[in-house]
N, C-alpha and C. Protein backbone atom coordinates (compact mmCIF):
# COMPACT_ATOMS: atom_id res chain seq x y z
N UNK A 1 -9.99 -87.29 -11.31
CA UNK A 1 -8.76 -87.44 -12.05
C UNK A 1 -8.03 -88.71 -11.63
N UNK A 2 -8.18 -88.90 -10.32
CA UNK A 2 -7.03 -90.27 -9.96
C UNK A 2 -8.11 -91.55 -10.67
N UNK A 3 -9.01 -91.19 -10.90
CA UNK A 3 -9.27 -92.45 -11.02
C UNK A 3 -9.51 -93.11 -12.52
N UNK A 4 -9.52 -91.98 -13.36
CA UNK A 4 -8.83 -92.10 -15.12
C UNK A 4 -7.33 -92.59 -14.65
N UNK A 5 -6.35 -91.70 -13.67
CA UNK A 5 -4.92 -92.14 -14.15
C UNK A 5 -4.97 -93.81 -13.62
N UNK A 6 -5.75 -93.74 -12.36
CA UNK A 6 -6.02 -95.57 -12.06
C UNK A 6 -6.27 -96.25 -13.17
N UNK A 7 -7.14 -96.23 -13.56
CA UNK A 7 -7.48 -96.88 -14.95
C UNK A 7 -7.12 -97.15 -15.87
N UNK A 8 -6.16 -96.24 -16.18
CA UNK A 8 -5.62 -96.00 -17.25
C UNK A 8 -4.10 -96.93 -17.08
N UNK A 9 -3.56 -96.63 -15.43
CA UNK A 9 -2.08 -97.61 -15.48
C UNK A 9 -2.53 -98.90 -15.36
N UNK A 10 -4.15 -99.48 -14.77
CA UNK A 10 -4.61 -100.66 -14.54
C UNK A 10 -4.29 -101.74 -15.60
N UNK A 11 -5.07 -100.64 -17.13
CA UNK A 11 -4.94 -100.77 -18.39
C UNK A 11 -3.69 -101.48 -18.84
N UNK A 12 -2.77 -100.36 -18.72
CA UNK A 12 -1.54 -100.48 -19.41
C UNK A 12 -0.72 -101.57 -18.43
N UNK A 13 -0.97 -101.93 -17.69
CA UNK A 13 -0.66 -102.88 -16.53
C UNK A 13 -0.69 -104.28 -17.54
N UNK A 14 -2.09 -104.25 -17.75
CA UNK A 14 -2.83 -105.49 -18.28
C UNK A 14 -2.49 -106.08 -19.51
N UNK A 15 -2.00 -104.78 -20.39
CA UNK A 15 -1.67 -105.35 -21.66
C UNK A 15 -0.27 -105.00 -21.60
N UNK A 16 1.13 -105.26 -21.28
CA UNK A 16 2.05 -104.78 -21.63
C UNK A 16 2.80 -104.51 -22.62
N UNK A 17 2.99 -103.61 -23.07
CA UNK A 17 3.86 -102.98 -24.28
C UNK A 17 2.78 -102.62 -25.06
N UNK A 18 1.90 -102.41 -24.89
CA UNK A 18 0.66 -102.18 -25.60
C UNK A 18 0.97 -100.66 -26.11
N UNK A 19 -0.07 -99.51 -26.27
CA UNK A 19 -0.28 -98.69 -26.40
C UNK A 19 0.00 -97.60 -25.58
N UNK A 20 -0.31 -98.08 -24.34
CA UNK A 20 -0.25 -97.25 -23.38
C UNK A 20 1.21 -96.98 -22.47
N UNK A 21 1.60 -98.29 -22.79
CA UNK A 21 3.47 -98.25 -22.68
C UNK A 21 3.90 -96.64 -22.04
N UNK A 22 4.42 -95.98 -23.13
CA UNK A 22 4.44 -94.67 -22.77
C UNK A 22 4.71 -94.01 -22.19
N UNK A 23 3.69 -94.25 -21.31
CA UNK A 23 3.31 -93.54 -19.92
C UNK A 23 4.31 -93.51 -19.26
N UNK A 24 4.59 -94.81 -18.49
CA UNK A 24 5.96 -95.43 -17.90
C UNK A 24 7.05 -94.65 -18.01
N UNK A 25 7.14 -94.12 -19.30
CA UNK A 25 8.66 -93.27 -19.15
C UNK A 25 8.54 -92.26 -17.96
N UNK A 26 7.30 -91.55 -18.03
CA UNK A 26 7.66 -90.90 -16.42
C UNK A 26 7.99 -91.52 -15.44
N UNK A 27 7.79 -92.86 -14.98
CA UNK A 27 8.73 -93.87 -14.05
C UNK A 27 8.60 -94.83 -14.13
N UNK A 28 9.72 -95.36 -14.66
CA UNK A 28 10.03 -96.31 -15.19
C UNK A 28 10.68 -97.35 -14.16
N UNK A 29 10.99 -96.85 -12.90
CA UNK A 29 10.90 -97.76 -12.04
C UNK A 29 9.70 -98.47 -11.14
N UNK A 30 9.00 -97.43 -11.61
CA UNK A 30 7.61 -97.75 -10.92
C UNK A 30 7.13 -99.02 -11.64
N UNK A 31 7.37 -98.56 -13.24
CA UNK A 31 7.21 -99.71 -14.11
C UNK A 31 7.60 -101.03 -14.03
N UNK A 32 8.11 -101.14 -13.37
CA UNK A 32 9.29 -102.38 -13.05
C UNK A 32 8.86 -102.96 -12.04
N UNK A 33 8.87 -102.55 -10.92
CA UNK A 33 8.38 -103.17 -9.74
C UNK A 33 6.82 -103.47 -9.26
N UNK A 34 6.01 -102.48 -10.52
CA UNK A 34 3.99 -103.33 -10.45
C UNK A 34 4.38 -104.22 -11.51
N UNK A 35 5.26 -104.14 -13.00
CA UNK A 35 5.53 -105.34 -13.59
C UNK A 35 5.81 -106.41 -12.90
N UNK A 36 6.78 -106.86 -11.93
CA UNK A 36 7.05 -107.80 -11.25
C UNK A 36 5.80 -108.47 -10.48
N UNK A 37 5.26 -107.53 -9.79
CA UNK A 37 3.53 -107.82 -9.22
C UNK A 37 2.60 -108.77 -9.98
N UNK A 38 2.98 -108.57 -11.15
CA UNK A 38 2.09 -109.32 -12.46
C UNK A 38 0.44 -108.71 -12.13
N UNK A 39 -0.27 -109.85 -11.91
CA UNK A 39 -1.65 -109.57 -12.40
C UNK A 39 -2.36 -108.79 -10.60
N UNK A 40 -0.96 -108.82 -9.89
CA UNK A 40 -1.48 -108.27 -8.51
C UNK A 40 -1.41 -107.02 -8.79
N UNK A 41 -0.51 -106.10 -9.86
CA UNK A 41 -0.94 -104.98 -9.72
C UNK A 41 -1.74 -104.31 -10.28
N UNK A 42 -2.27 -105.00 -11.41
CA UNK A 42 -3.61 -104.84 -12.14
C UNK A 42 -4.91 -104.64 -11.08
N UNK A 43 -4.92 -105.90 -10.60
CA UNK A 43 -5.86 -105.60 -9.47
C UNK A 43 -5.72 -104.43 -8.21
N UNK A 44 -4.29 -104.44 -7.55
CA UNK A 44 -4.95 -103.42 -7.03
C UNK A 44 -4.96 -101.76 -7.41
N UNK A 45 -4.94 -101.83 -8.51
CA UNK A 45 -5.05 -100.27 -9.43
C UNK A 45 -6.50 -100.22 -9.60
N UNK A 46 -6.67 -101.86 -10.09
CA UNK A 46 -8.42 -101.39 -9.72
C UNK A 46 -9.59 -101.04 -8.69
N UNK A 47 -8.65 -101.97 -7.86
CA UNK A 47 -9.67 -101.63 -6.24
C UNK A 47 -9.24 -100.09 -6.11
N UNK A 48 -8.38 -99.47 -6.40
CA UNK A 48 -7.99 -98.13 -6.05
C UNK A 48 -8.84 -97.03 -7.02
N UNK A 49 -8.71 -97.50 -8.23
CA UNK A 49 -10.02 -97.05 -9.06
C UNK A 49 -11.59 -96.92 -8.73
N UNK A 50 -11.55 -97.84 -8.21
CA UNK A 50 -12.91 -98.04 -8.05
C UNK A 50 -13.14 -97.32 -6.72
N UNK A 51 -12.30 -97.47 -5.90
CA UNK A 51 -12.36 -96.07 -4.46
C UNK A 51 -12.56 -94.82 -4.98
N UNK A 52 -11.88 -94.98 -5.69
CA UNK A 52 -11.65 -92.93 -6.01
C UNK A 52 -12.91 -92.75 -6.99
N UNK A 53 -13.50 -93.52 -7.71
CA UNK A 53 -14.76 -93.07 -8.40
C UNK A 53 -16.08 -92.92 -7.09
N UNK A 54 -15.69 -94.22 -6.27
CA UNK A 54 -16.80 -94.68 -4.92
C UNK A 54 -16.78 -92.78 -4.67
N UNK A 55 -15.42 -92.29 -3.96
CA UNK A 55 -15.36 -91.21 -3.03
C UNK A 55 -15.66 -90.30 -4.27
N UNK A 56 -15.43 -89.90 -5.30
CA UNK A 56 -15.32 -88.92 -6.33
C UNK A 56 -17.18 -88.71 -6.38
N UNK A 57 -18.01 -89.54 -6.46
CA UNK A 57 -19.54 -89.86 -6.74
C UNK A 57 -20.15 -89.32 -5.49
N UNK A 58 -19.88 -90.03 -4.60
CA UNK A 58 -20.11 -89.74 -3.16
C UNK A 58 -20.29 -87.96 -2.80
N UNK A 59 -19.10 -87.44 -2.83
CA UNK A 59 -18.72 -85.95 -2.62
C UNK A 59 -19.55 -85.45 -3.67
N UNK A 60 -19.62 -85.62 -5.37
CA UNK A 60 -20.32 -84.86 -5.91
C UNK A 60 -21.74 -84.92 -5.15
N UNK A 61 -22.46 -85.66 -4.91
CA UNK A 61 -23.53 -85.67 -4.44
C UNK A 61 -23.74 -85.59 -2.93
N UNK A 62 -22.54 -85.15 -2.30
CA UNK A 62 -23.15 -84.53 -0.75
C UNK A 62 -23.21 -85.76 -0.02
N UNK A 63 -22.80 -86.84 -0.26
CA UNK A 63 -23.14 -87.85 0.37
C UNK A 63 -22.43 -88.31 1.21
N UNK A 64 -22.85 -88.76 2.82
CA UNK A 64 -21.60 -89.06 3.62
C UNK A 64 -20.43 -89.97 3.73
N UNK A 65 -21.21 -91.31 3.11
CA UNK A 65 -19.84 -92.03 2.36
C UNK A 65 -19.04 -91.97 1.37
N UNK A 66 -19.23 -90.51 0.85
CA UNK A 66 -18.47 -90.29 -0.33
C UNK A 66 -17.53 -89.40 0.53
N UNK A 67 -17.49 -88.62 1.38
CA UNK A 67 -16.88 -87.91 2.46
C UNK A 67 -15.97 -88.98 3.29
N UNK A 68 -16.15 -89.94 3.78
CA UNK A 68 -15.94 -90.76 4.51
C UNK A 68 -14.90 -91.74 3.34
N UNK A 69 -15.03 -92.22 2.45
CA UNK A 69 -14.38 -92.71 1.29
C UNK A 69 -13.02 -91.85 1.14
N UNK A 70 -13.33 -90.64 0.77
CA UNK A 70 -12.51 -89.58 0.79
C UNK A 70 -11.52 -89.59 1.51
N UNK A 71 -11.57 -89.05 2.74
CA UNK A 71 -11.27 -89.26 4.23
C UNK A 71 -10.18 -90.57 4.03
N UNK A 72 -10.80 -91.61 3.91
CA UNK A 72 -10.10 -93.09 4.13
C UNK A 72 -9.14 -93.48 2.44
N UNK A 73 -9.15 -93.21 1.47
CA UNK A 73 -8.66 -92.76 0.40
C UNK A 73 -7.11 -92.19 0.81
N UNK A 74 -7.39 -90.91 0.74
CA UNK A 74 -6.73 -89.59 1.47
C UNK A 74 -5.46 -90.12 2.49
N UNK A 75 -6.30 -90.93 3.38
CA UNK A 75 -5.01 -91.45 4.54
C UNK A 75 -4.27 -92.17 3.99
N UNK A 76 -4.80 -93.37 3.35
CA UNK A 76 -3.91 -94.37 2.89
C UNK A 76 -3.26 -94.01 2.14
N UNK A 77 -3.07 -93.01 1.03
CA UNK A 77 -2.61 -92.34 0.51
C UNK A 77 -1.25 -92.06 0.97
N UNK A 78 -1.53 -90.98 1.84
CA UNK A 78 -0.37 -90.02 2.68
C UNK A 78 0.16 -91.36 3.35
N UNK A 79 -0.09 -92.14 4.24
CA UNK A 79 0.78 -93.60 4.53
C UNK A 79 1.46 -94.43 3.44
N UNK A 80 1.24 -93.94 2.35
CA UNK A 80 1.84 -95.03 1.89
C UNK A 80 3.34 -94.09 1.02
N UNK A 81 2.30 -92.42 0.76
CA UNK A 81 3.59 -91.49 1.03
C UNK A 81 4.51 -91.41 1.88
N UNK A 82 4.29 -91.84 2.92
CA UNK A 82 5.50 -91.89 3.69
C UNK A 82 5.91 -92.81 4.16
N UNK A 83 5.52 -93.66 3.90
CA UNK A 83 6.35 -95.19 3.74
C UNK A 83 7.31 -95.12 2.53
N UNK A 84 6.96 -94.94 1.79
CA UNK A 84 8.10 -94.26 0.59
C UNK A 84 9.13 -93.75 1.26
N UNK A 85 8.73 -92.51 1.42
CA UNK A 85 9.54 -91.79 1.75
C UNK A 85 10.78 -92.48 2.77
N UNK A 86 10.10 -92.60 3.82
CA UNK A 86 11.37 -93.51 5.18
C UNK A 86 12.09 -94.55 4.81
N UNK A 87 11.63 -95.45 3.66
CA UNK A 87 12.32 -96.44 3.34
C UNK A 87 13.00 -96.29 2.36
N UNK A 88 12.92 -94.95 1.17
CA UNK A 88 13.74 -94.56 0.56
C UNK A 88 13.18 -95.42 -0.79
N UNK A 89 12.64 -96.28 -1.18
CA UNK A 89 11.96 -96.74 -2.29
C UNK A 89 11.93 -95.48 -3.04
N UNK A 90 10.86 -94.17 -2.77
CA UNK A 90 10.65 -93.15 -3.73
C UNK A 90 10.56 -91.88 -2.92
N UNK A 91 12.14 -91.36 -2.74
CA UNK A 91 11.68 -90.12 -1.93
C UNK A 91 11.22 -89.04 -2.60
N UNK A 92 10.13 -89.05 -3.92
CA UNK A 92 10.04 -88.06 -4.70
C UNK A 92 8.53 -88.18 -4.08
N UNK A 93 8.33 -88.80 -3.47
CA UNK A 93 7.12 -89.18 -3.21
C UNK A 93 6.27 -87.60 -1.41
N UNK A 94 7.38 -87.67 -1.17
CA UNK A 94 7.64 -86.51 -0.12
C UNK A 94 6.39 -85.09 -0.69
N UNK A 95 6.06 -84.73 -2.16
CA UNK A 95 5.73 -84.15 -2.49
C UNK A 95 4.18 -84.20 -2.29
N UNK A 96 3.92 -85.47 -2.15
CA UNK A 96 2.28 -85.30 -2.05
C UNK A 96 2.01 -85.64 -0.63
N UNK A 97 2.68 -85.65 0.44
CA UNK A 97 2.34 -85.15 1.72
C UNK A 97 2.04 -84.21 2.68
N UNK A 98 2.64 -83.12 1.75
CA UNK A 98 1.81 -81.57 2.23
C UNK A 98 0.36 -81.57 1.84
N UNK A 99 0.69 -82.02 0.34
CA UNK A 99 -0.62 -81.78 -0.37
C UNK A 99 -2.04 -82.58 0.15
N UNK A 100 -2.06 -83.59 0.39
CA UNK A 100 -2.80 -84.56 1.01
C UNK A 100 -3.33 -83.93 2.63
N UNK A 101 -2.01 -82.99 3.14
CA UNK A 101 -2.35 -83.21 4.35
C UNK A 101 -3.43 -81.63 4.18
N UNK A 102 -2.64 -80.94 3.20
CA UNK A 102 -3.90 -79.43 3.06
C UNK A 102 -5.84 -80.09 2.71
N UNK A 103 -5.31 -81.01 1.85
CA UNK A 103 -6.86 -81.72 1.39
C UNK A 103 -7.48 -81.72 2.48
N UNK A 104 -6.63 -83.12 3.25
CA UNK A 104 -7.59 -83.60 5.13
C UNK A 104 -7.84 -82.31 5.47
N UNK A 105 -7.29 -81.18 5.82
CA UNK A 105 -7.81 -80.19 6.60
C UNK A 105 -8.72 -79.39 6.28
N UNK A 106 -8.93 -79.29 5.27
CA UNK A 106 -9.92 -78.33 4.33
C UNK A 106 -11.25 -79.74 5.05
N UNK A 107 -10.97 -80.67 4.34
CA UNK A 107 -11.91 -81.79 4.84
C UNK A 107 -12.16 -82.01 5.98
N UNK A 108 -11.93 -81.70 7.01
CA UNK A 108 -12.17 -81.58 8.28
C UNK A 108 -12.68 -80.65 8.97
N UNK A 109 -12.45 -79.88 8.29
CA UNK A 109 -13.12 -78.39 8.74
C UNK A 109 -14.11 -78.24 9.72
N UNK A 110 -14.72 -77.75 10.48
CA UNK A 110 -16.51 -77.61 10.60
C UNK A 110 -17.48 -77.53 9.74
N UNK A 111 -16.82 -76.83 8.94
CA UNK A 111 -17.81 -76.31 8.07
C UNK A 111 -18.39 -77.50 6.72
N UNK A 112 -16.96 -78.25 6.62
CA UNK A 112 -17.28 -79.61 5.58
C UNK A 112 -17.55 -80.32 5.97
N UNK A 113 -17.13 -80.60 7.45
CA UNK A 113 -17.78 -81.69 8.26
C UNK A 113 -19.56 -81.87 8.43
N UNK A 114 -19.84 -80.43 8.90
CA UNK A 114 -21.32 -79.96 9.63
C UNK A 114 -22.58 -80.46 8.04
N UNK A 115 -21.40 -80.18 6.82
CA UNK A 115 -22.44 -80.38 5.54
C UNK A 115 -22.17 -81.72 5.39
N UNK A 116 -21.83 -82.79 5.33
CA UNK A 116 -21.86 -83.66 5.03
C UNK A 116 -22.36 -84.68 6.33
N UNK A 117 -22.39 -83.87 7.45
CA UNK A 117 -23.40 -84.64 8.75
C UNK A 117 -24.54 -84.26 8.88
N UNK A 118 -25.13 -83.20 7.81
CA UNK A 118 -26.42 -82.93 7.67
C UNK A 118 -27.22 -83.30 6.28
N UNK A 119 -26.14 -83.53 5.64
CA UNK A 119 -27.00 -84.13 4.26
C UNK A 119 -27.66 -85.42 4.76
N UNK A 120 -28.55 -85.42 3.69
CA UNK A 120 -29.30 -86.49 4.09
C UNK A 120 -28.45 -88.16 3.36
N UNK A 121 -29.37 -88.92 3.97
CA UNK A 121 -28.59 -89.81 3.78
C UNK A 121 -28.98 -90.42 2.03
N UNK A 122 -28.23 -90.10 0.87
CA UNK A 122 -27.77 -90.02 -0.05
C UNK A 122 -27.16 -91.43 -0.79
């Protein structure tokens, strides 16, 4: 899923006022400040895209760098949630730091760990 909505704001990034416009009304400040970014935030919606398909591919297939992708995904994630958060930019952002942090733990497990250090190398 993150990596359609990547794609999709990469998109609407790229062409502005286009079609995909829209979207933005759910935040419209968000809109404003990757607008200002110009063609930097195009790009990095895509390197972020292209992670989350890397880790999304990876995991379907058991594979340890898709685990490991995940993993490193996941953190930067929650860091950059709470960089939000402390600096007050987007304290709505507070919301996906539980959530992120239930993911890592499920992902850490033994049990997810032990399968993805025994798959083969994939």
């Amino acid at each position: 899923m993150a990596t359609v909505i990547t794609l999709v704001a990469a998109v609407s990034l790229l062409f502005p006022n286009g079609f995909l416009e829209p979207i933005w009304k759910l935040n419209p400040r968000g809109r404003a400040g990757l607008g200002a970014i110009g063609i930097g935030a195009v790009l990095l919606f895509t390197v972020v895209c292209l992670a989350c398909a890397v880790a999304a591919i990876g995991l379907w297939r058991g594979a340890r760098y898709g685990y490991a992708m995940a993993i490193t995904v996941l953190t930067i994630n929650s860091l950059g949630d709470l960089f939000n958060v402390i600096s007050g930019t987007e304290p709505r952002a507070i919301i996906g730091i539980p959530i992120v942090i239930l993911i890592l733990a499920y992902l850490l497990t033994t049990k997810v760990r032990r399968f993805f250090r025994t798959s083969a190398n994939r």
